[in-house]
C-alpha atoms as a PDB file:
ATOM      1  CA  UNK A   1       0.000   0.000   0.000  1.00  0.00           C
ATOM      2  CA  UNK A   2       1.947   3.256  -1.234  1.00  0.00           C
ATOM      3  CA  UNK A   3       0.124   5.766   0.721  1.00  0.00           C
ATOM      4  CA  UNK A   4       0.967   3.880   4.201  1.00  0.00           C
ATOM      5  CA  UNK A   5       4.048   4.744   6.030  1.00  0.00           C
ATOM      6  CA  UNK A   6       7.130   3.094   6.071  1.00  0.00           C
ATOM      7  CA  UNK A   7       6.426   0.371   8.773  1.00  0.00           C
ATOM      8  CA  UNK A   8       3.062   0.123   8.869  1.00  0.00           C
ATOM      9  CA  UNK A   9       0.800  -2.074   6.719  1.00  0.00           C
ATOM     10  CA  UNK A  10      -3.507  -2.728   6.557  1.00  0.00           C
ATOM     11  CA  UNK A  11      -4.744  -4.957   8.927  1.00  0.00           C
ATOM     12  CA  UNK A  12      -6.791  -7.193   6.922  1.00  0.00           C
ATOM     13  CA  UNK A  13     -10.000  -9.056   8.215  1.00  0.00           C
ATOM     14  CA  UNK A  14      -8.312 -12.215   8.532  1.00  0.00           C
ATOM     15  CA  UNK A  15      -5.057 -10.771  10.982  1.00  0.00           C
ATOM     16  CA  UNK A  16      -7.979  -8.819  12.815  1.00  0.00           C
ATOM     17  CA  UNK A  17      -9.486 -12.593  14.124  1.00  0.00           C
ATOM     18  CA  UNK A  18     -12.021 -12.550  11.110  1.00  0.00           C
ATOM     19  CA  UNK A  19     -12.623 -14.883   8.757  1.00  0.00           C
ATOM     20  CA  UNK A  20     -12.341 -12.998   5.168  1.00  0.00           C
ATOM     21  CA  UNK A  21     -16.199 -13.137   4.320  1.00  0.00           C
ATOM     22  CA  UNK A  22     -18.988 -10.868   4.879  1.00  0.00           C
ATOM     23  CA  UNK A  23     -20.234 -10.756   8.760  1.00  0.00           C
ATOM     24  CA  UNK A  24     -23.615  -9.358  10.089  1.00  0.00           C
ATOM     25  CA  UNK A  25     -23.606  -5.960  11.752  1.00  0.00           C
ATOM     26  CA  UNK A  26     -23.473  -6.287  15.266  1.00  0.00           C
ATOM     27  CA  UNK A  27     -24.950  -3.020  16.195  1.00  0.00           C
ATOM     28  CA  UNK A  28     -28.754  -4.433  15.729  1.00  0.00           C
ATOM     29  CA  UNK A  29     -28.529  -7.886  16.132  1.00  0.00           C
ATOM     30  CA  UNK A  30     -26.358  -6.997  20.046  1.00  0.00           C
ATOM     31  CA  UNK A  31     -29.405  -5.131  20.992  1.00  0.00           C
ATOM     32  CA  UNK A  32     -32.609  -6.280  23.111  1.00  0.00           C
ATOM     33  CA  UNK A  33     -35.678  -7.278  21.812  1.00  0.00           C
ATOM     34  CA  UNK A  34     -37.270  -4.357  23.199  1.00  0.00           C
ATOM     35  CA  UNK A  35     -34.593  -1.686  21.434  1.00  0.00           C
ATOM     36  CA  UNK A  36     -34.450  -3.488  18.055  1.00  0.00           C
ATOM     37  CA  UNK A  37     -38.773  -2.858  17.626  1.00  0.00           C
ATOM     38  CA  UNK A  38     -38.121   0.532  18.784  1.00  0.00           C
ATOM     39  CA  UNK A  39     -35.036   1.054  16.041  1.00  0.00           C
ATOM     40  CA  UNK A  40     -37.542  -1.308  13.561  1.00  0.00           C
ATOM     41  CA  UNK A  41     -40.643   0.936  13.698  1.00  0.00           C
ATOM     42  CA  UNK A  42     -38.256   4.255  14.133  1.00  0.00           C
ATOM     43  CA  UNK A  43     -36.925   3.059  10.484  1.00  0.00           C
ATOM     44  CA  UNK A  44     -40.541   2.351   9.207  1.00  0.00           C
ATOM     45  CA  UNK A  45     -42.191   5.527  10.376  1.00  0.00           C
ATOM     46  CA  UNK A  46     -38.724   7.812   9.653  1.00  0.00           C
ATOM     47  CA  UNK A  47     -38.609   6.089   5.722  1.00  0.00           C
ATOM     48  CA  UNK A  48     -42.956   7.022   5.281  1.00  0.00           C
ATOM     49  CA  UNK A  49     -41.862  10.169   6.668  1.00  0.00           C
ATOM     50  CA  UNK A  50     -38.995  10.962   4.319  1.00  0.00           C
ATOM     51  CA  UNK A  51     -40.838   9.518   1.074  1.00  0.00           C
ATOM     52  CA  UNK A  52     -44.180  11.082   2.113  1.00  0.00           C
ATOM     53  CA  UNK A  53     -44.441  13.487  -1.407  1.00  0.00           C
ATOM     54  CA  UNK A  54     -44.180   9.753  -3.229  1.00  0.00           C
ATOM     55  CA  UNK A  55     -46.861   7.950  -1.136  1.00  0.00           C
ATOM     56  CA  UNK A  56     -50.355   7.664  -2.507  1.00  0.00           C
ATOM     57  CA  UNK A  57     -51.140  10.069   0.996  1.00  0.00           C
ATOM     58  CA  UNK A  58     -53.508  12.689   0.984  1.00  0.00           C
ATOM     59  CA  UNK A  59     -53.155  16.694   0.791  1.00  0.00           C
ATOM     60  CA  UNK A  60     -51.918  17.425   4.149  1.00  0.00           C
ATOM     61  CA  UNK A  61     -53.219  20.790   3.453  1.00  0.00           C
ATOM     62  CA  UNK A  62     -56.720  20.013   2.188  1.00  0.00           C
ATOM     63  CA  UNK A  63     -59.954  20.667   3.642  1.00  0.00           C
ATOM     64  CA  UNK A  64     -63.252  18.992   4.054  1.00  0.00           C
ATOM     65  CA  UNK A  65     -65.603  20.457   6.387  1.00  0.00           C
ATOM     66  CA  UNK A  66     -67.718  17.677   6.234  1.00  0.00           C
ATOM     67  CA  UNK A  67     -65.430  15.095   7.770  1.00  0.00           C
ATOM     68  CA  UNK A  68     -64.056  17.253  10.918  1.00  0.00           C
ATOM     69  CA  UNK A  69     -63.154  14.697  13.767  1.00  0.00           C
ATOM     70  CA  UNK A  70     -64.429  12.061  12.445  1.00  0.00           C
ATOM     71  CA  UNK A  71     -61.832   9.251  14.313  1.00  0.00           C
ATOM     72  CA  UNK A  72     -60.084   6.434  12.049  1.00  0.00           C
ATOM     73  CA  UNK A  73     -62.242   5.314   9.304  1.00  0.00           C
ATOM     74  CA  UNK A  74     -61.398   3.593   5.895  1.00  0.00           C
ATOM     75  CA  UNK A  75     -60.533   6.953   4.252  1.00  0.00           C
ATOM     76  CA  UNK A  76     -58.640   8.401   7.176  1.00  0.00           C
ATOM     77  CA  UNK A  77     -57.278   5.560   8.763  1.00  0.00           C
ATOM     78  CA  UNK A  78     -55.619   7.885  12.120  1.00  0.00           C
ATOM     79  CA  UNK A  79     -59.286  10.544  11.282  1.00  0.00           C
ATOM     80  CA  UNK A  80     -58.883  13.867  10.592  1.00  0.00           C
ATOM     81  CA  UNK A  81     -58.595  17.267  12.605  1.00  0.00           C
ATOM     82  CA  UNK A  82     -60.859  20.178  13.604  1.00  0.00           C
ATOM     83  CA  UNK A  83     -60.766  21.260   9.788  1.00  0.00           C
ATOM     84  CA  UNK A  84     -61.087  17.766   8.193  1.00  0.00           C
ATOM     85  CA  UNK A  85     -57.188  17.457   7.391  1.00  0.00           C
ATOM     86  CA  UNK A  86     -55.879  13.701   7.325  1.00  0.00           C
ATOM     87  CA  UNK A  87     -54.314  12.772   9.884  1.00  0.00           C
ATOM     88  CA  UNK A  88     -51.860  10.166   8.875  1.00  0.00           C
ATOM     89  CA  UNK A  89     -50.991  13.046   5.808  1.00  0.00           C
ATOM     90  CA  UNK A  90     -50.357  15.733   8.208  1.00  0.00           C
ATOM     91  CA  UNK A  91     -48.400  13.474  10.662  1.00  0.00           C
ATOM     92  CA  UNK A  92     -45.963  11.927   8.146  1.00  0.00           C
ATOM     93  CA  UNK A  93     -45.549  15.409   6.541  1.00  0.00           C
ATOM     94  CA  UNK A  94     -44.953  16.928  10.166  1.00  0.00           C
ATOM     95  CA  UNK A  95     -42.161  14.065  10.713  1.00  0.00           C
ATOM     96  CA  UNK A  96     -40.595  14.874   7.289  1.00  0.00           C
ATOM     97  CA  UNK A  97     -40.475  18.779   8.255  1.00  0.00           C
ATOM     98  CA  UNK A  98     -38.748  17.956  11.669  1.00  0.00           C
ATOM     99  CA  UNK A  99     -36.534  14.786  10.745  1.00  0.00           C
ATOM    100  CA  UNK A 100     -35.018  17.414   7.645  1.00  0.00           C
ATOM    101  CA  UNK A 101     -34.675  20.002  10.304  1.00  0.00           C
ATOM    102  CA  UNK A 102     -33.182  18.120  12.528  1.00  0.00           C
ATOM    103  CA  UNK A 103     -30.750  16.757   9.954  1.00  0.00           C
ATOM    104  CA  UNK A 104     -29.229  20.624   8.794  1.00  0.00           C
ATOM    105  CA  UNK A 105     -28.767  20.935  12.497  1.00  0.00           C
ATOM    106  CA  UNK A 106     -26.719  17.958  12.821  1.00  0.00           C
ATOM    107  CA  UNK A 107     -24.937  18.491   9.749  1.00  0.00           C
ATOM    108  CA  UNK A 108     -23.801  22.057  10.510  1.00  0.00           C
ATOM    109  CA  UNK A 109     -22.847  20.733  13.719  1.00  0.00           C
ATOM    110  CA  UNK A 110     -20.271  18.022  12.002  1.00  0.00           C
ATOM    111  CA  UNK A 111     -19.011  20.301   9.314  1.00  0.00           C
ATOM    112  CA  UNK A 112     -18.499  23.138  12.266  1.00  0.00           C
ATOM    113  CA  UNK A 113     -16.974  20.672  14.712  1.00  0.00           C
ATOM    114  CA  UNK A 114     -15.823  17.768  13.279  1.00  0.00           C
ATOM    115  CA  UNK A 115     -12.587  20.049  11.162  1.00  0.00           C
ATOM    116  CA  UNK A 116     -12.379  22.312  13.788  1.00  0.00           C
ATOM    117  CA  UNK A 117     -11.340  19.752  16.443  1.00  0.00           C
ATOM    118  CA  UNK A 118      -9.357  17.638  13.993  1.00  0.00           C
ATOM    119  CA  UNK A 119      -7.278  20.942  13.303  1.00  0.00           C
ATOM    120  CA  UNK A 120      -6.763  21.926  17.090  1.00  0.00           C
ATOM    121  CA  UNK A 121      -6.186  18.694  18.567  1.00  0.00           C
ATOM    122  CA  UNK A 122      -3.402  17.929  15.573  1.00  0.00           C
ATOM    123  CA  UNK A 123      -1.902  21.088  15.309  1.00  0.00           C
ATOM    124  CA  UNK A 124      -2.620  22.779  18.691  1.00  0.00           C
ATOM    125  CA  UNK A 125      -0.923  25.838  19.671  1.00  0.00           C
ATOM    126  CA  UNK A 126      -2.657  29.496  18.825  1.00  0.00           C
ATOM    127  CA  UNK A 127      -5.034  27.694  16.807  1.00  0.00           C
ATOM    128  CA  UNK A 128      -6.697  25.350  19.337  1.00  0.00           C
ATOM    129  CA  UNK A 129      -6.218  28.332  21.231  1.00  0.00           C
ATOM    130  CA  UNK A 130      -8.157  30.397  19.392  1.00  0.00           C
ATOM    131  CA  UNK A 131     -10.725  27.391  18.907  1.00  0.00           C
ATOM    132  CA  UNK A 132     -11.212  26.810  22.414  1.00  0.00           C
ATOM    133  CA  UNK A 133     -12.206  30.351  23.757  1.00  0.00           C
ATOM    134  CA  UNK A 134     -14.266  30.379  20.309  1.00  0.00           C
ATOM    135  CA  UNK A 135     -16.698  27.388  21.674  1.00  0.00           C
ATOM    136  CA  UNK A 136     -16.617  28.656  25.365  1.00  0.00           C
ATOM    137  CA  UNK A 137     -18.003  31.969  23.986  1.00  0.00           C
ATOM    138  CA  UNK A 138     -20.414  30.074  22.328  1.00  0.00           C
ATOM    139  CA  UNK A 139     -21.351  27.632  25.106  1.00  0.00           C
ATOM    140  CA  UNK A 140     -21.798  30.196  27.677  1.00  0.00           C
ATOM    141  CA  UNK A 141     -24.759  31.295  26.188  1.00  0.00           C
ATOM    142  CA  UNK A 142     -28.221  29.128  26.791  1.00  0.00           C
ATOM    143  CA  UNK A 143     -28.811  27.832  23.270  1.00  0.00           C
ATOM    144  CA  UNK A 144     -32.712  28.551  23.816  1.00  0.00           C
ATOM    145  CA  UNK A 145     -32.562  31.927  24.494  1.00  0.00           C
ATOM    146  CA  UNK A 146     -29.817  32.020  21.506  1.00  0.00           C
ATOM    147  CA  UNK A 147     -32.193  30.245  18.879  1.00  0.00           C
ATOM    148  CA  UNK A 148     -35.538  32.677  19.977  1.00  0.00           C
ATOM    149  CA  UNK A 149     -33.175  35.440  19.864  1.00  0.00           C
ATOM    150  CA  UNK A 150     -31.656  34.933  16.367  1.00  0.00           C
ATOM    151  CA  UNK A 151     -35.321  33.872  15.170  1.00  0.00           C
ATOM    152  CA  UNK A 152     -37.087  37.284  16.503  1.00  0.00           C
ATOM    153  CA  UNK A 153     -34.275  39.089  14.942  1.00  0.00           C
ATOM    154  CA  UNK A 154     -34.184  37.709  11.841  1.00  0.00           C
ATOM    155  CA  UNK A 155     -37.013  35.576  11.411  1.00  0.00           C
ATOM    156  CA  UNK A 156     -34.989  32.988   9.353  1.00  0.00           C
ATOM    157  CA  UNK A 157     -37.722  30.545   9.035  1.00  0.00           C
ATOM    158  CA  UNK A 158     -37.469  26.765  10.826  1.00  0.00           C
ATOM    159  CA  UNK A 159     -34.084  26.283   8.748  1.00  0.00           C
ATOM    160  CA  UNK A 160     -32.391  29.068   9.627  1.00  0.00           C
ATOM    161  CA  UNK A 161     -33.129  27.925  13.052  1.00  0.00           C
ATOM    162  CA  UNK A 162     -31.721  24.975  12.727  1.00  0.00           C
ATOM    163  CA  UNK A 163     -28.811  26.504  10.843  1.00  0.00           C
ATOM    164  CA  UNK A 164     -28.046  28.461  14.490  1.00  0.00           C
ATOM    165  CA  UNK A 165     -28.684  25.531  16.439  1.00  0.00           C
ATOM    166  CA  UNK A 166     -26.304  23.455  14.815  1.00  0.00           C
ATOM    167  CA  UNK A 167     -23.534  26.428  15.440  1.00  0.00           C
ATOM    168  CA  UNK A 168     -24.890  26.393  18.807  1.00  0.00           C
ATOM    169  CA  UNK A 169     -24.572  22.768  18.683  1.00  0.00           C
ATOM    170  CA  UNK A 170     -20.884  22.580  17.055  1.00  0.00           C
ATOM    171  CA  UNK A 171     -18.705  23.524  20.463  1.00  0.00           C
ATOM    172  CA  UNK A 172     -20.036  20.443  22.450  1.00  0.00           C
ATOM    173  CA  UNK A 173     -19.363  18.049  19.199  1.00  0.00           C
ATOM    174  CA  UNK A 174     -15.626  20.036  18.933  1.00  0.00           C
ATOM    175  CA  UNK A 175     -14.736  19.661  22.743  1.00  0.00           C
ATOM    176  CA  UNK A 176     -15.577  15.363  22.512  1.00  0.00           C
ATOM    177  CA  UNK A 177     -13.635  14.884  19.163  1.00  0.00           C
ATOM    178  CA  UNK A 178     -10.691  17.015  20.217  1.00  0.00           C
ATOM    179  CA  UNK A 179     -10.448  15.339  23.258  1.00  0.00           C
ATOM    180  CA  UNK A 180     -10.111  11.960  20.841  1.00  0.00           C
ATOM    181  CA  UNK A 181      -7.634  13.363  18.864  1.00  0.00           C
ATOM    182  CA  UNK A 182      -5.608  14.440  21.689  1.00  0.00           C
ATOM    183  CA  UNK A 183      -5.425  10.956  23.227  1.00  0.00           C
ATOM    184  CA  UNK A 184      -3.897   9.743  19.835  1.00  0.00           C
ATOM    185  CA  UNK A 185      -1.646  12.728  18.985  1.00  0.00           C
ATOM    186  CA  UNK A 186       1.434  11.314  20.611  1.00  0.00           C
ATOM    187  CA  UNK A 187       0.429   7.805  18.793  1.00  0.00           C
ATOM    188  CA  UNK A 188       3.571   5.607  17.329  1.00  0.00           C
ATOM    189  CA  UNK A 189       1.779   5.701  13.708  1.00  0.00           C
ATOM    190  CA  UNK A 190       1.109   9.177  13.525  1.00  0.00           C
ATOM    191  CA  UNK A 191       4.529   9.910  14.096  1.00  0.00           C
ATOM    192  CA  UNK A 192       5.742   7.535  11.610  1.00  0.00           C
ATOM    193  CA  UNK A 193       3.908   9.210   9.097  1.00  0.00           C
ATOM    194  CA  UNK A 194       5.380  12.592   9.705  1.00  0.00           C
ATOM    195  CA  UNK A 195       9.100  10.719   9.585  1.00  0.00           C
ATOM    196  CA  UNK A 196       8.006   9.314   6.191  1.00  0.00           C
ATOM    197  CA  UNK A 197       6.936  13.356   4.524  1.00  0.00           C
ATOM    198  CA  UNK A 198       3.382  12.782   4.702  1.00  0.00           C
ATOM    199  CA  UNK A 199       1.656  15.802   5.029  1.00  0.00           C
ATOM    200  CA  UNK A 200      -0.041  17.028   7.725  1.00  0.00           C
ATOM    201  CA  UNK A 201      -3.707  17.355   5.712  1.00  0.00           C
ATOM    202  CA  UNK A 202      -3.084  13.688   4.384  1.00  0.00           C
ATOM    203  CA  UNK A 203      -1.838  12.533   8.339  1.00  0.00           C
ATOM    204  CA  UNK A 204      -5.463  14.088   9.517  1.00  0.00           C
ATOM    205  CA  UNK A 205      -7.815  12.581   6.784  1.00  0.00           C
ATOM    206  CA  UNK A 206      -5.670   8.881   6.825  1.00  0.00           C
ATOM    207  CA  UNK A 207      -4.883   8.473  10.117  1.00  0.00           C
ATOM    208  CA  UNK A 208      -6.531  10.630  12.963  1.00  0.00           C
ATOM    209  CA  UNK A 209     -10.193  11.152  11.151  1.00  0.00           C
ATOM    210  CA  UNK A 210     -10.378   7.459  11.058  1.00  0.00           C
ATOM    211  CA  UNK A 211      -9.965   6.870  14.673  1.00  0.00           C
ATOM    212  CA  UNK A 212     -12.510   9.536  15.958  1.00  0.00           C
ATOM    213  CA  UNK A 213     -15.133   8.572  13.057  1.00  0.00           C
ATOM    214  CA  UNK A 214     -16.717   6.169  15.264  1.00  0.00           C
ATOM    215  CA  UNK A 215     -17.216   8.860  18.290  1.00  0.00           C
ATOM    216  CA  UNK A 216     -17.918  11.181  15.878  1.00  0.00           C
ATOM    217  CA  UNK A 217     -20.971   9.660  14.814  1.00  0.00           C
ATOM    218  CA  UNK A 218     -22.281   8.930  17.970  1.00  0.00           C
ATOM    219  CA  UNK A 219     -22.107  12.442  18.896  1.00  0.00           C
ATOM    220  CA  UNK A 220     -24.102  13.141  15.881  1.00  0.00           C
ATOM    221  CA  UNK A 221     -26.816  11.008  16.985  1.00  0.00           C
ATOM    222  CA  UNK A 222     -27.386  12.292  20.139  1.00  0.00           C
ATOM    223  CA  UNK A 223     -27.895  15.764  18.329  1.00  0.00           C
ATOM    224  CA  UNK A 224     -29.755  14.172  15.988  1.00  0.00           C
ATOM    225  CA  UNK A 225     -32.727  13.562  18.539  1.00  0.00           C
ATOM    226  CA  UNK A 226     -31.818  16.878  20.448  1.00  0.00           C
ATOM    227  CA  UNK A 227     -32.649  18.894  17.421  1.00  0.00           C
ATOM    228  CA  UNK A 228     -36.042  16.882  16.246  1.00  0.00           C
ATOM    229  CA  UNK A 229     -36.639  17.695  20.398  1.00  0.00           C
ATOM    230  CA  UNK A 230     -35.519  21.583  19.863  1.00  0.00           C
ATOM    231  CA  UNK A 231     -37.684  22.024  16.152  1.00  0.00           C
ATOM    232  CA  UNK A 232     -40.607  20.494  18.032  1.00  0.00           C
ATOM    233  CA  UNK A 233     -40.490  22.826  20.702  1.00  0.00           C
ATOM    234  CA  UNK A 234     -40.048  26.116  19.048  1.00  0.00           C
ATOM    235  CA  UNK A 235     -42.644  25.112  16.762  1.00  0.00           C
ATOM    236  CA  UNK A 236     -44.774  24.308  19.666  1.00  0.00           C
ATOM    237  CA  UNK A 237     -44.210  27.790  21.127  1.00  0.00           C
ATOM    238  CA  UNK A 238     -45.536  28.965  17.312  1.00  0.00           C
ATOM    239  CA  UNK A 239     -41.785  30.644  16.439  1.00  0.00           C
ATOM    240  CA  UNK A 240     -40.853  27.354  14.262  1.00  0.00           C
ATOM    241  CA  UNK A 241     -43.151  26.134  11.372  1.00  0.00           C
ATOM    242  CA  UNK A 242     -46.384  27.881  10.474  1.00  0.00           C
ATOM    243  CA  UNK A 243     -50.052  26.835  10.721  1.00  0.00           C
ATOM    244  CA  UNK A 244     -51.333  25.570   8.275  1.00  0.00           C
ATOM    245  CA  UNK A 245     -47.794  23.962   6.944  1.00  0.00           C
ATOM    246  CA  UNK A 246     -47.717  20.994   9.675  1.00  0.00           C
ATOM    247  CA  UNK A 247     -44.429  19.411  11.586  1.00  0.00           C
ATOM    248  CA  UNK A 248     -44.896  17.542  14.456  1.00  0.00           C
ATOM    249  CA  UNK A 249     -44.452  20.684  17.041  1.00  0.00           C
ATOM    250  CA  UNK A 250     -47.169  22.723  15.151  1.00  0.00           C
ATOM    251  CA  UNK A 251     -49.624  19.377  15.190  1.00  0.00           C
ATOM    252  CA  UNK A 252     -49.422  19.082  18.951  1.00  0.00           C
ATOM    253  CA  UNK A 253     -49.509  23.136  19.616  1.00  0.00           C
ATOM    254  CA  UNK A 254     -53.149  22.808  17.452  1.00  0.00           C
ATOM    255  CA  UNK A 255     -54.135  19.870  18.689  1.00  0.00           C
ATOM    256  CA  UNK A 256     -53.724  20.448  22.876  1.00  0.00           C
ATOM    257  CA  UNK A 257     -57.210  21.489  23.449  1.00  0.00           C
ATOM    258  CA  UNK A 258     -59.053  18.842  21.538  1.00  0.00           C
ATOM    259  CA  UNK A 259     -57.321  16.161  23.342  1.00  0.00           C
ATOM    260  CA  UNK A 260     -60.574  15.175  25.228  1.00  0.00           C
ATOM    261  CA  UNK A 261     -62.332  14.608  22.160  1.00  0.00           C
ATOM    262  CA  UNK A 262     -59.878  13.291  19.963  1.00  0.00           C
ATOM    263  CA  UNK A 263     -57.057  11.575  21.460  1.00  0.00           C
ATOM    264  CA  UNK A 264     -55.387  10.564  18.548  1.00  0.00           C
ATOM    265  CA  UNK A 265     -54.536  14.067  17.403  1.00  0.00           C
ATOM    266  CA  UNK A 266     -51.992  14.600  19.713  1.00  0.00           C
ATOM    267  CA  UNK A 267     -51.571  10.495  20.287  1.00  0.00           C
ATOM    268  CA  UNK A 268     -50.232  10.591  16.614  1.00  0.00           C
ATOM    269  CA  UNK A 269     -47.867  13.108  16.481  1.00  0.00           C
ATOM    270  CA  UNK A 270     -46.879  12.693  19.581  1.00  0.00           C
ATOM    271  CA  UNK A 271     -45.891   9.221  19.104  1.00  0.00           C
ATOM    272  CA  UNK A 272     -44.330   9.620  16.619  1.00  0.00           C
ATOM    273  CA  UNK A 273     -41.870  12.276  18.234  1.00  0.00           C
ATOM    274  CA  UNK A 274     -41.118   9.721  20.984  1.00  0.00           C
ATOM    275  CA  UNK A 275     -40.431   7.178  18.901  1.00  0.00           C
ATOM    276  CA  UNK A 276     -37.919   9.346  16.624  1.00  0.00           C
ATOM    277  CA  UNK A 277     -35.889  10.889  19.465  1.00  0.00           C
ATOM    278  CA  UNK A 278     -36.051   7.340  21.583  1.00  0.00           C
ATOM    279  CA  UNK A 279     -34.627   6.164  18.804  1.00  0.00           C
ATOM    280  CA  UNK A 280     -31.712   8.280  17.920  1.00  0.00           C
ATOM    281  CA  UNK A 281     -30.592   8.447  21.314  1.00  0.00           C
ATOM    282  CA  UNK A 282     -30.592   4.099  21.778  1.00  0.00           C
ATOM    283  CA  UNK A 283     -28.564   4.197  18.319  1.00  0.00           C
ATOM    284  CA  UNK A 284     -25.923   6.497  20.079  1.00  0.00           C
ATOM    285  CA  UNK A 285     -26.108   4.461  22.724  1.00  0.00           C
ATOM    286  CA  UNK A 286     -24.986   1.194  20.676  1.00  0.00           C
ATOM    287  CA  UNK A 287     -22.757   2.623  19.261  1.00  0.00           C
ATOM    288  CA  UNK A 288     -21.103   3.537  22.353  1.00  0.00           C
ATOM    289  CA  UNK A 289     -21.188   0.642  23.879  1.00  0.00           C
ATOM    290  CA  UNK A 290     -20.118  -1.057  20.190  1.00  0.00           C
ATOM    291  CA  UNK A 291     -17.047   1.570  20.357  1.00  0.00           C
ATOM    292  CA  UNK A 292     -16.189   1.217  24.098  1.00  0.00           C
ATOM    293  CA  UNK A 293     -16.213  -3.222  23.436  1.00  0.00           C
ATOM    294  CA  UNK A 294     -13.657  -2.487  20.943  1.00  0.00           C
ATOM    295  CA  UNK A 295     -11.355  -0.257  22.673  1.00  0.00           C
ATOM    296  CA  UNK A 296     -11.371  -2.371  25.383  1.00  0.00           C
ATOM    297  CA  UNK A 297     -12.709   0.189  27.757  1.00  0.00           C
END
């Protein structure tokens, strides 16, 4: 392998204690009954969600005054609301709203934090330096009263919001993977591969972002559910998404005081919020535990 350093060689499947051929994930099949229906039906709902503008679903947006409350039937299968809106449509649209909200959040989290701590735990000096005060700026200030602030200001819309919670999000994902890459900066193979000329930019994506990767994406699902938790709530409070354009935070905030009368209205999207961020967090959580087993810790 040319791009290795002198010394050092790819540990194939076979040296590793494998057998060569294909092996079963072991983050689902390690889990408890319990978890893996929880992950199952989180996949199920989260996939309808996602594909909702391809299902044969109804206008989430349409009205029919004639059908108002009307409980599951053979048309609406979950009933309709107080203005005769499907409520499977409106739920599965709501879920698609938050799980893509919750994903830019996330995502400008990694591509915030993830380089950032790769660069000041490698490098260090004025850089981390200058990194470091950077995210305890940041993290001094409560990231609700951030988010409201930024959204009052400049009403950006649910994306921009999520857009400023992921920066608000990116210190706490820096500080965990910098701390990684500072427990393997002093490492025997990263120093053979500044002895052998390698740069430092080919040293960080070869060697160091492969060792934090697995962290990395733990953290990301942790913030995954914390921002479908965060969209849900501002649109609750009525500063995220707008009636009549449903996510699951604008279904429950419309829904509250019919709750009596139809249970399912807030049963639905409720649920469904439970199941997403129960989910996200137990997938962090294996792969912890999945991380940890193979560390030895």
């Amino acid at each position: 392998m040319s791009w290795l350093p002198s010394g050092l060689h790819r540990v194939t499947d076979r040296e590793a204690g494998g057998t060569g051929r294909f092996r079963r994930p072991v983050l689902i099949s390690s889990a408890s009954l319990p978890v893996k229906l929880v992950l199952f039906a989180a996949i199920i709902v989260g996939a309808a969600a996602i594909l909702a503008p391809w299902l044969p679903l109804q206008d989430p947006l349409e009205q029919d005054l004639q059908a108002i409350l009307t409980g599951p039937t053979s048309e609406h299968l979950l009933g309709t609301d107080q203005l005769g809106r499907d409520l499977l449509s409106r739920t599965l649209w709501g879920a698609r709203t938050t799980l893509l909200a919750a994903m830019v959040a996330a995502g400008v989290a990694g591509i915030i934090g993830i380089p950032a701590a790769l660069i000041a735990g490698y490098r260090r000096g004025w850089i981390e330096t200058a990194l470091n005060r950077s995210s305890d700026v940041i993290m001094t200030v409560p990231a609700l009263v951030m988010l409201l602030a930024v959204q009052a200001a400049l009403q950006t819309g649910i994306y921009g919001s999520m857009v400023t919670l992921g920066i608000i999000l990116a210190p706490h994902l820096y500080r965990v993977i910098r701390s990684e890459v500072l427990k393997i900066s002093n490492s025997s193979f990263l120093q053979s591969g500044r002895l052998s000329g390698c740069s430092h930019r080919r040293i960080i994506l070869r060697y160091v972002l492969p060792n934090v990767r697995e962290q990395a994406v733990v953290q990301l699902s942790f913030q995954f559910g914390f921002g479908l938790m965060v969209e849900a709530g501002i649109s609750f409070l009525g500063v995220g998404v707008q009636p009549p354009d449903p996510s699951l935070g604008s279904l429950l905030n419309g829904t509250m005081s019919l709750i009596s009368r139809e249970p399912m209205l807030v049963f639905a999207p409720g649920g469904v919020l439970v199941l997403l961020i129960l989910a996200f967090n137990l997938a962090g959580d294996l792969l912890r535990t999945k991380s940890k087993a193979q560390h030895g810790e």
